[in-house]
Structure formats: structure tokens, C-alpha cells
Protein backbone atom coordinates (compact mmCIF):
# COMPACT_ATOMS: atom_id res chain seq x y z
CA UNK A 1 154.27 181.37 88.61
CA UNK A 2 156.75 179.59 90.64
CA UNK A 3 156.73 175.35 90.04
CA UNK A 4 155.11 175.16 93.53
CA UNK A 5 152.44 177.27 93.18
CA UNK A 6 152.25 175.63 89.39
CA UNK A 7 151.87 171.96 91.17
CA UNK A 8 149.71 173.49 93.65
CA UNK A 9 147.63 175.60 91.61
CA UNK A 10 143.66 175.41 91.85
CA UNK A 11 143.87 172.40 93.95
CA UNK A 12 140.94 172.22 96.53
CA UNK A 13 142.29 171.15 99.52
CA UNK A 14 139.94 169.94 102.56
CA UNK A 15 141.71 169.97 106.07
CA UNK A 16 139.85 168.55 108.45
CA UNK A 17 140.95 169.33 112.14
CA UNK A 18 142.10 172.64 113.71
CA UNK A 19 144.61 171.48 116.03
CA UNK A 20 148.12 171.57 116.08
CA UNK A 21 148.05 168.44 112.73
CA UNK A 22 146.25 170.48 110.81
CA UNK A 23 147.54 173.98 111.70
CA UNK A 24 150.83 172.83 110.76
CA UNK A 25 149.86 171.77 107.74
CA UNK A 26 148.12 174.74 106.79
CA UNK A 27 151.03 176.37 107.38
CA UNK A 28 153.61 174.55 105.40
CA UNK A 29 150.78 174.91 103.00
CA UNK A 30 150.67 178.73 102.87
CA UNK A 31 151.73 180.53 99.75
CA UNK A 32 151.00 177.53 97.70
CA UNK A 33 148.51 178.36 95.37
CA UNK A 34 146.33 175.67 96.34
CA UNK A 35 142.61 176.40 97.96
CA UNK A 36 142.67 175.03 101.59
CA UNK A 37 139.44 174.46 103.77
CA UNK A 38 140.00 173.49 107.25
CA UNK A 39 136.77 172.33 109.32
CA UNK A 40 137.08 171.80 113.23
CA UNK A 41 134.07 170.04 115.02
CA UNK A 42 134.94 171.98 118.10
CA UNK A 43 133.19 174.94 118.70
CA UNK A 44 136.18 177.65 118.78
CA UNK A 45 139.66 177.72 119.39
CA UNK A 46 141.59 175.51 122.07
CA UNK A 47 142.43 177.66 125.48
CA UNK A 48 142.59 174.68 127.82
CA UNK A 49 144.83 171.72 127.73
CA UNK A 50 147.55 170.72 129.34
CA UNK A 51 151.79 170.89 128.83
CA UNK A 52 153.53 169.72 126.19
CA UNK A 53 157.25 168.31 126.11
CA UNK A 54 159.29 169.66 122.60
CA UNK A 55 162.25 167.97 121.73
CA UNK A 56 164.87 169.71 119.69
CA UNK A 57 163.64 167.62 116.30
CA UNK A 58 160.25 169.19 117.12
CA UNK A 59 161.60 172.96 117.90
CA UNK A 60 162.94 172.21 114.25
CA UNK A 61 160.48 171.56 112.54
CA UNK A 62 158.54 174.95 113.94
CA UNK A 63 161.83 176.56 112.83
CA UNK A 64 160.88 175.07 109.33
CA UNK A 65 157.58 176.09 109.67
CA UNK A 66 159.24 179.64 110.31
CA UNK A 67 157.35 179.39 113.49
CA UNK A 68 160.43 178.80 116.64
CA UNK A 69 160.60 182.41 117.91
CA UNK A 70 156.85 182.78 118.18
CA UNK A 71 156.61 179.19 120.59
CA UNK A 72 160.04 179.72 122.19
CA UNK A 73 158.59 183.44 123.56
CA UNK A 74 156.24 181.45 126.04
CA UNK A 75 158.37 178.22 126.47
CA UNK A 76 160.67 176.71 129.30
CA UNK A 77 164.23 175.43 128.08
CA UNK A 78 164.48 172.00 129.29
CA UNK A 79 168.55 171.72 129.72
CA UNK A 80 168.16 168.18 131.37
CA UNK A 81 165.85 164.71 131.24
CA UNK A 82 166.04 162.78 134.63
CA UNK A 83 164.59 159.52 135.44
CA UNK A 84 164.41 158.24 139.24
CA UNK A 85 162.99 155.22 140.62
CA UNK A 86 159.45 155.83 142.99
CA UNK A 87 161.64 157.19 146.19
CA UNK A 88 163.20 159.73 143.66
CA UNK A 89 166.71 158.31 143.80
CA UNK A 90 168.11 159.18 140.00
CA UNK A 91 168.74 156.02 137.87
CA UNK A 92 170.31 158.40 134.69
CA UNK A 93 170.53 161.67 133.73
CA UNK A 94 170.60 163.04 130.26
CA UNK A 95 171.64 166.31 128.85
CA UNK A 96 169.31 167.61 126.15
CA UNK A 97 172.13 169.76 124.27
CA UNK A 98 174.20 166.76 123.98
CA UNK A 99 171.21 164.43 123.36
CA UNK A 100 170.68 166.54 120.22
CA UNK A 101 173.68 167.94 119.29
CA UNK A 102 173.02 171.70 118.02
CA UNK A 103 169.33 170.65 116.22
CA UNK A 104 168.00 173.56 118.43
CA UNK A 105 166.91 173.73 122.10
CA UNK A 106 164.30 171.44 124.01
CA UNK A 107 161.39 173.25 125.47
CA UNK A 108 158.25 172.60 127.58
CA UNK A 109 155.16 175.34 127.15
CA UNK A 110 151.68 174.91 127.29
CA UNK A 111 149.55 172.62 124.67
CA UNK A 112 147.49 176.07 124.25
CA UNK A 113 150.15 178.22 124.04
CA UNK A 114 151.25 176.18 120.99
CA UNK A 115 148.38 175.80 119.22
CA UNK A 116 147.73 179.82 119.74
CA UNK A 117 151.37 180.51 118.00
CA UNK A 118 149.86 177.75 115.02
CA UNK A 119 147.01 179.64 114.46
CA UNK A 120 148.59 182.91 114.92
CA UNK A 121 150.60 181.79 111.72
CA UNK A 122 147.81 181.42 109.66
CA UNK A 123 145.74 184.42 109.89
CA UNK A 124 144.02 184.05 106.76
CA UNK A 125 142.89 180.55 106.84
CA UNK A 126 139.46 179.78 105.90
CA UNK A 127 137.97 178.00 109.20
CA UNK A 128 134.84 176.78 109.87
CA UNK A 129 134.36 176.08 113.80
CA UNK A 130 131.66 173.72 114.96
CA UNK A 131 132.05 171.63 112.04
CA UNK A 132 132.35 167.88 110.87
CA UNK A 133 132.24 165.85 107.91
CA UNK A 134 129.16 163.30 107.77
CA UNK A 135 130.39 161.50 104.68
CA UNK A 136 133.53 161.62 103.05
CA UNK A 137 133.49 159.22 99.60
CA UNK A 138 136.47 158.79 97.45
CA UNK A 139 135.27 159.16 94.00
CA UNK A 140 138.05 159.07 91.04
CA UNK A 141 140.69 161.77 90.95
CA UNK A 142 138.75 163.95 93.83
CA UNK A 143 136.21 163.33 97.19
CA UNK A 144 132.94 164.41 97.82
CA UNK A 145 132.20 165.59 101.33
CA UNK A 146 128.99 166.76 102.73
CA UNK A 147 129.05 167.98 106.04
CA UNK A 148 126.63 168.64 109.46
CA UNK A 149 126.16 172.19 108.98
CA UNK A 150 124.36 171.37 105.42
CA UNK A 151 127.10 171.97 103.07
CA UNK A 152 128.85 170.11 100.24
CA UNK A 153 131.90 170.32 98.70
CA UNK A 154 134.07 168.55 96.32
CA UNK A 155 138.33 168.34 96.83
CA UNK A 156 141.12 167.14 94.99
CA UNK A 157 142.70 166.35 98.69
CA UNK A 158 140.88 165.79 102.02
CA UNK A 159 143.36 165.72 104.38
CA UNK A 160 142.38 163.84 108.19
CA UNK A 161 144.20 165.83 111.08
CA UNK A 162 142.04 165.15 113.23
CA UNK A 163 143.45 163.11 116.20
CA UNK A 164 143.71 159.75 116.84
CA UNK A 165 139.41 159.58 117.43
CA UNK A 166 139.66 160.53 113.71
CA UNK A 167 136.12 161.43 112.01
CA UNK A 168 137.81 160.61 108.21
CA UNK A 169 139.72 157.66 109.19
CA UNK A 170 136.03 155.77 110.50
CA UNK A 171 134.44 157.51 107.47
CA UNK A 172 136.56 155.94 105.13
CA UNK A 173 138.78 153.29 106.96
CA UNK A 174 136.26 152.07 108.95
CA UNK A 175 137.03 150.58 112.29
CA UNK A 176 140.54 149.68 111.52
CA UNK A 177 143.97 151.37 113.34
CA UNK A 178 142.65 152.25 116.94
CA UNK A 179 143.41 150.22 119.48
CA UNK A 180 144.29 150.32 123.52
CA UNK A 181 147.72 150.73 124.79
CA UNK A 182 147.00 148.97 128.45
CA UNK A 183 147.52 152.67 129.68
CA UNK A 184 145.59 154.77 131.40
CA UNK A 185 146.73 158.56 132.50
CA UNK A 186 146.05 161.79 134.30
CA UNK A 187 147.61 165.21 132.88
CA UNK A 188 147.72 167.38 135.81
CA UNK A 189 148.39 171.63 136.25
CA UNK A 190 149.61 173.01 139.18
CA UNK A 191 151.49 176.33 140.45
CA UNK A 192 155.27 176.48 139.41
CA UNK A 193 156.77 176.88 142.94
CA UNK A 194 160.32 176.21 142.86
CA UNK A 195 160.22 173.64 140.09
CA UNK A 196 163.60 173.70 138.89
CA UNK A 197 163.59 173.55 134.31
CA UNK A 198 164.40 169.98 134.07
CA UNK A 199 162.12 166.84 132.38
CA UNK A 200 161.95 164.42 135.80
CA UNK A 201 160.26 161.28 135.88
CA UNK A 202 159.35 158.85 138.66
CA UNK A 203 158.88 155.20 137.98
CA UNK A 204 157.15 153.27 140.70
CA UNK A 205 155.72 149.55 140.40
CA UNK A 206 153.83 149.36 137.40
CA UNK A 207 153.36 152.96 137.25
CA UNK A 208 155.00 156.39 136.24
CA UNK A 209 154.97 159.79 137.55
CA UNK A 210 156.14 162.85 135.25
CA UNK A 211 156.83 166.54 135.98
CA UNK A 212 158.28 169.55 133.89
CA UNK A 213 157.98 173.36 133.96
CA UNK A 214 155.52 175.01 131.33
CA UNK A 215 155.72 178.52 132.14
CA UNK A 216 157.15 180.75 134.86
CA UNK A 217 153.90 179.94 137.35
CA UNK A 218 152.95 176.54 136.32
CA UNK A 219 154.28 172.90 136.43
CA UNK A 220 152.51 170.08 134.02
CA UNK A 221 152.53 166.48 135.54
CA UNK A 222 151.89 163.21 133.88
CA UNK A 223 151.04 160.21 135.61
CA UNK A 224 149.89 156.59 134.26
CA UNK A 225 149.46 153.12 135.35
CA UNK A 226 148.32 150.02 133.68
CA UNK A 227 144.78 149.96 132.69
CA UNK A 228 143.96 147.04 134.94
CA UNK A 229 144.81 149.33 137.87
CA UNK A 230 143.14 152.77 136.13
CA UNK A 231 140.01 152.20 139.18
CA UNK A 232 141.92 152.88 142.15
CA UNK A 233 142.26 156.61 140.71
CA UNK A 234 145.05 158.81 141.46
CA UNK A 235 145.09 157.72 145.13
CA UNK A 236 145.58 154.27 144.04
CA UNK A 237 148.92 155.92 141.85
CA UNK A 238 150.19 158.14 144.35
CA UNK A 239 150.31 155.48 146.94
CA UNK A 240 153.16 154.09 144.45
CA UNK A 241 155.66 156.92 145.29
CA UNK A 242 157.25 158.53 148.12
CA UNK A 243 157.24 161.78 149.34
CA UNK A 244 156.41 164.55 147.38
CA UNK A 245 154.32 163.02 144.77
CA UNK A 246 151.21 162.81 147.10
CA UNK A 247 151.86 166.96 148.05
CA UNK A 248 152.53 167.49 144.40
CA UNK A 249 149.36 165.62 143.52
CA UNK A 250 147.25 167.10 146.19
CA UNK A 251 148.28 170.97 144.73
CA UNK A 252 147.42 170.31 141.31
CA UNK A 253 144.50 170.02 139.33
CA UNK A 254 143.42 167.19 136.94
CA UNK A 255 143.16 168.73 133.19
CA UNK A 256 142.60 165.35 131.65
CA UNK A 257 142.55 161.58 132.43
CA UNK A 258 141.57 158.70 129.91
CA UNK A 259 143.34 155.82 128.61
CA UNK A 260 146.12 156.30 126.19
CA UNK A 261 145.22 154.93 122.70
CA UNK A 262 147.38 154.03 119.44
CA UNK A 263 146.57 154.17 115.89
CA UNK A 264 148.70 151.32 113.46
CA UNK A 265 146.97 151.38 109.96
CA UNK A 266 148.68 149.29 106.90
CA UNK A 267 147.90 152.30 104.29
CA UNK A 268 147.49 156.00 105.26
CA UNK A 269 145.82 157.31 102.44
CA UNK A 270 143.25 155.49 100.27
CA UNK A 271 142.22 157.43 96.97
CA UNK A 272 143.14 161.48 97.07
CA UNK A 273 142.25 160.81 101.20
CA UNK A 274 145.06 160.98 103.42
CA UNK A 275 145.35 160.64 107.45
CA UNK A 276 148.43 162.39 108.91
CA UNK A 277 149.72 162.92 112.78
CA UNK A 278 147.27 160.75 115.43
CA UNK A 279 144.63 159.92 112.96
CA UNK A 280 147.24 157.85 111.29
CA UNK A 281 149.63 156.86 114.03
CA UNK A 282 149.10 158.40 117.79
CA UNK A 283 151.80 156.32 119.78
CA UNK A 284 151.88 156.43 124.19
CA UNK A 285 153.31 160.25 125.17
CA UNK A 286 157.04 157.85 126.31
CA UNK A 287 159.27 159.47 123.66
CA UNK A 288 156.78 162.92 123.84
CA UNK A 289 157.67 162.73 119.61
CA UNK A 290 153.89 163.14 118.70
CA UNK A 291 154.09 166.93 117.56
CA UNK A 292 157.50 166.40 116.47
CA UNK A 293 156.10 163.70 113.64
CA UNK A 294 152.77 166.12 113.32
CA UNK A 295 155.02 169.05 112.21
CA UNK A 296 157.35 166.78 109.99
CA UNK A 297 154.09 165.08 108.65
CA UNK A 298 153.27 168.53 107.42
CA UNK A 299 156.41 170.19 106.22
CA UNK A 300 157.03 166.32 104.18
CA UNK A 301 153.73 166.71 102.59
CA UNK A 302 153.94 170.31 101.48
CA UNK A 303 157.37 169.22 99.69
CA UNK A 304 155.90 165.78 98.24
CA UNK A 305 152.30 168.31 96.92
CA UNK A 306 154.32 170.88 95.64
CA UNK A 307 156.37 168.80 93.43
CA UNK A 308 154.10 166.80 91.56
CA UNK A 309 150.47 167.30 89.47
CA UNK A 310 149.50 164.15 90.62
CA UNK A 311 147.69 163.21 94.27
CA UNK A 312 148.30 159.82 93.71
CA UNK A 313 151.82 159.87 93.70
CA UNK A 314 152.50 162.90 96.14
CA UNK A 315 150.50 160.13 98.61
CA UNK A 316 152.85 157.93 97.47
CA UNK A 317 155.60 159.44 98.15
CA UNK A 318 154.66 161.05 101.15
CA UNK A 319 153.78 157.40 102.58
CA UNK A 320 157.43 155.78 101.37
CA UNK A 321 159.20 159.01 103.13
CA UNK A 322 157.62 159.03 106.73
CA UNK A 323 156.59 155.25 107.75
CA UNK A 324 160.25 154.42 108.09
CA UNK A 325 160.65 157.30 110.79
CA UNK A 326 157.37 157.38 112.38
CA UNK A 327 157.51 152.98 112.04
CA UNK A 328 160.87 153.56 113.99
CA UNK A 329 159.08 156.23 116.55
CA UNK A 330 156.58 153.43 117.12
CA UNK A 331 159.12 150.92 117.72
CA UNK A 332 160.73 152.60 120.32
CA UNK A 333 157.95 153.79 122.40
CA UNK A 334 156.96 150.31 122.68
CA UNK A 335 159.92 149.09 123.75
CA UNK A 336 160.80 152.21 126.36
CA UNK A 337 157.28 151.11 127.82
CA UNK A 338 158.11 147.39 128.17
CA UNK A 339 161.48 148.56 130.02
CA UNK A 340 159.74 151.18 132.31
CA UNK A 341 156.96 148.08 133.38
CA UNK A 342 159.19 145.85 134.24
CA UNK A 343 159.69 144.31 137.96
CA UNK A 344 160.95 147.52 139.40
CA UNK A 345 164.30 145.76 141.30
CA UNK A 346 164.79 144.39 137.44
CA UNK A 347 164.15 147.46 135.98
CA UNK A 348 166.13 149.65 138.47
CA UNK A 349 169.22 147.72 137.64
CA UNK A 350 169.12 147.95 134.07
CA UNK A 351 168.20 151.43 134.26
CA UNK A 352 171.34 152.63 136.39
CA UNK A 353 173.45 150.40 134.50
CA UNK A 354 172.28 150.95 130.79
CA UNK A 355 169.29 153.77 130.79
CA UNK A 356 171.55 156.91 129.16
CA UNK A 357 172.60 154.58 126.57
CA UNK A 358 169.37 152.48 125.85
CA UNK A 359 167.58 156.34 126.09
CA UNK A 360 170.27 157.69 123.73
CA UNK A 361 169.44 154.64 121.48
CA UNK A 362 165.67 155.24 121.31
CA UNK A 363 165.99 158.63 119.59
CA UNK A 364 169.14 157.25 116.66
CA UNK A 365 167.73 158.42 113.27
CA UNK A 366 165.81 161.63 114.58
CA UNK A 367 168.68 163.73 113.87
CA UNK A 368 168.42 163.63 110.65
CA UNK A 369 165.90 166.47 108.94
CA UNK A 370 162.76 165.05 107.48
């Protein structure tokens, strides 16, 4: 037996969530030895949703996963980012290849498409749909779960994947970690048209307005605007920009809209309980890094798990090896928001003056593999 299936070896393993968190780490899981549950309180699989923006860290980390060609088959290659003030006149321009210098391309595709090519790549996981955990208690070396469809179980690992509304981390953090970013947004699908493959964002007066190709017929936009303002709806947003953000608008139709949360939690794990991806640190969509720190959450686990008989100190690990990066992640969405609300004559100067550098800047130390 090899020393990873020898670490891994009769471990029960509880992963709750079904979406792209806990896919992934299913996946980086596979051929482990251990015994890995997954439980997902929705009903069946995922075919809705909206786009999704993957940086070449992210496209990576699927590559880890041995997972690139099956997401890069149904995926746009973003060759430029491109951010223009409300009348669309470009304040910087950034190309991705040189952004991230041979990692691997940067690609837009649809949040269902990925999560399809996730659970394409775990065929013989053990899923139970329509399920949730009603307790989860911490007790010694393992947990003791029962759940809403009746049953019990008891694990050596529960692992929380499950978003940044996270049953575990209110079962056993309680309230703590979730709190409002002063955002509130609208993810939008429309028909492709002639939308050229480039990431292009608008930034009016407190507000900002995103597009990007997912796929040959469709176009994803993102729009948001400070909570305060969230009433006046998307009228009150589009009458921030010029010409064609209301057509653009007015052609698509609204997938989702809700205000933007984050999740900041002093511990991630407490006992053999761990939260990983949103349920342990969701951040604003700004640097679009969320499922490039869900896959690296998963591939850094499955190395810390498979290298030690002890939970305790895998969860150590783990914890020392990805707060510095996902800490830094947080760090610099927060400040990219602060820049993009400022006074827009402010902000437009700066921008034109500064933005490739200061953008640049934001993603220093994501080179680097996990």
C-alpha cells in the first residue's frame, strides 16, 4: 500500500456540499484509500447558474486536479482584462498571458458547465442529494452527525464545503464569520452577439458594470452597487452608465441578485471539523479568485491528509499553509473595492495613471503553486 493510501486508509470522511468546494475535494481525494461521504441539501445536480471568470492560478489548479482539458472544452479564452470608466472610455488594459506568465490560460465558461466537468470527475462518489446535517458534534478523535433524512453516522473528518451560508460552520461555529460586504449585485445571461473574448468592466459612480463571454452564444454580466442604493433595482444601476449598458441590460436576463457576503473566521477547523472555500472565507467576486482558492483549498488538503495519521495536525497544517494566501486574497479584494468606490473624477485619475500596476500588484504571490 502506497504511504498515501497508508495515511488515508479507513478514514471516514464526511463532505458536506456538492458544489464546486466539495467536488474538488473529492477529487483530489480520489484514490486515497480513505471512505468519503458527500451530502448536498439540494435536491440534484446544479444546471442553472450563472458565468464564472478563471484565472490562470485557477485553470492550474484543475490541471492539478487532472481536470483542465475537460473545463477548457466548453470555455472562452479571455486574452485581455479591460477596465473603463461609466461612458466606456478605457482607463487600463491588461494582458492575461503576461499577467500570468505561462501558469496556463484564463478562461470564462459557465458556473454549470464547471461544476458538470467536477462531477464528471468523480463518477463513483457516494452522494446523497436532498440532504443536510441537523447536528454535527465534535466528540474526541472523530464527529457524530445525524442528519434530516434519519441517518447517523460517525467520521474521523467532516469536512464543510458548503458555501459561505454554511450549515457546519452555524452547527459548530455558531454565528461567527458572516458578515455584509455593503454590496449588493445582479448576475445577468444574455445572447453572445458580437461580444468580442475580453474581461470588460464599467465603473460608474458608486457602481460597477461587468461583461465577459461564457460560451459561443452567451455573454455573463455582473453588476453591483452599494447596498444603500440596492432599492432603486437595476434601473436605478443602469442609469449610472452610458450607452450600451441599458440595451445590454434590457437583452439579458437576471440569473441571480442578492447582496454579496464575506466570511472572516479566526480558526477554520475546530476538533477533526474543518470549513474550506466560502464556508471559511467567501470574499466580493473583485479579484474573481474564489474557485481558484476552492481548488487550491482542496489539492492543499489532500497533500496535508495524505501525509500524516493524525487529523489534528493535517488541520494544522493545512490552516498554517493557506491563511497566508487566502489572508492576502482578502486583503486585496478589499482594497481593489475601496479604489473602484471612490469619487469617480478621483478614481478615474488614479486609475489611468496607476491601474495596470496597482492591478498587477493585487495578484503578487499567486504565481506561486499552492
Amino acid at each position: 500500500m502506497s504511504a498515501r493510501r497508508q495515511a488515508l486508509a479507513d478514514r471516514r470522511i464526511l463532505v458536506v456540499g456538492a458544489g464546486v468546494a466539495g467536488l474538488a475535494v473529492v477529487r483530489a481525494l480520489r484514490g486515497s484509500g480513505a471512505d468519503v461521504e458527500v451530502v448536498e441539501r439540494a435536491a440534484a445536480p446544479a444546471t442553472g447558474g450563472a458565468g464564472i471568470f478563471l484565472p490562470a492560478n485557477a485553470v492550474r489548479g484543475l490541471r492539478l486536479l487532472g481536470l483542465e482539458d475537460a473545463v477548457l472544452d466548453s470555455a472562452v479564452r479571455i486574452g485581455e482584462q479591460r477596465v473603463a470608466d461609466h461612458r466606456g472610455r478605457v482607463l487600463y488594459r491588461v494582458s492575461t498571458e503576461s499577467l500570468w506568465q505561462g501558469i496556463g490560460p484564463t478562461v470564462a465558461t459557465h458556473r454549470a458547465a464547471l461544476h458538470a466537468a467536477l462531477l464528471d470527475g468523480v463518477p463513483d462518489a457516494k452522494i446523497r442529494w436532498g440532504t443536510s446535517p441537523l447536528t454535527v458534534v465534535p466528540d474526541g478523535p472523530g464527529v457524530d452527525v445525524t442528519f434530516d433524512d434519519g441517518a447517523t453516522g460517525r467520521y474521523d473528518l467532516v469536512i464543510g464545503a458548503d458555501g459561505a451560508h454554511s450549515t457546519v460552520r452555524r452547527l459548530v461555529f455558531g454565528d461567527a464569520g458572516l458578515r455584509p460586504s455593503g454590496l449588493h449585485a445582479w448576475r445577468l445571461l444574455a445572447p453572445r452577439g458580437g461580444t468580442e473574448a475580453v474581461w470588460s468592466v464599467r465603473l460608474g459612480r458608486g457602481a460597477s458594470f461587468l461583461t465577459f463571454p461564457i460560451g459561443p452564444d452567451l455573454v455573463y454580466h455582473y453588476a453591483d452597487v452599494g447596498a444603500a442604493d440596492a432599492d432603486a433595482g437595476l434601473a436605478g444601476l443602469v442609469s449610472r452608465f452610458a450607452t450600451p449598458v441599458p440595451d445590454l441590460v434590457a437583452a439579458a436576463t437576471v440569473a441571480h441578485s442578492g447582496p454579496i457576503e464575506e466570511v472572516s473566521l479566526a480558526a477554520w477547523s475546530r476538533g477533526p471539523v474543518l470549513l474550506v472555500g466560502d464556508a471559511a472565507h467567501a470574499t466580493t467576486p473583485s479579484m474573481a479568485q474564489g474557485a481558484a482558492m476552492v481548488v487550491e483549498d482542496a489539492l492543499v488538503l489532500a497533500d496535508v491528509l495524505s501525509r500524516t495519521t493524525s487529523v489534528p495536525d493535517a488541520l494544522r497544517e493545512y490552516e498554517e499553509r493557506r491563511r497566508p494566501r487566502v489572508e492576502r486574497v482578502q486583503e486585496q479584494t478589499r482594497r481593489r473595492d475601496r479604489t473602484r468606490g471612490l469619487a469617480p473624477a478621483a478614481r478615474n485619475v488614479l486609475l489611468r495613471a496607476a491601474g495596470e500596476r496597482l492591478f498587477r500588484a493585487n495578484y503578487r504571490g499567486m504565481h506561486s503553486a499552492p
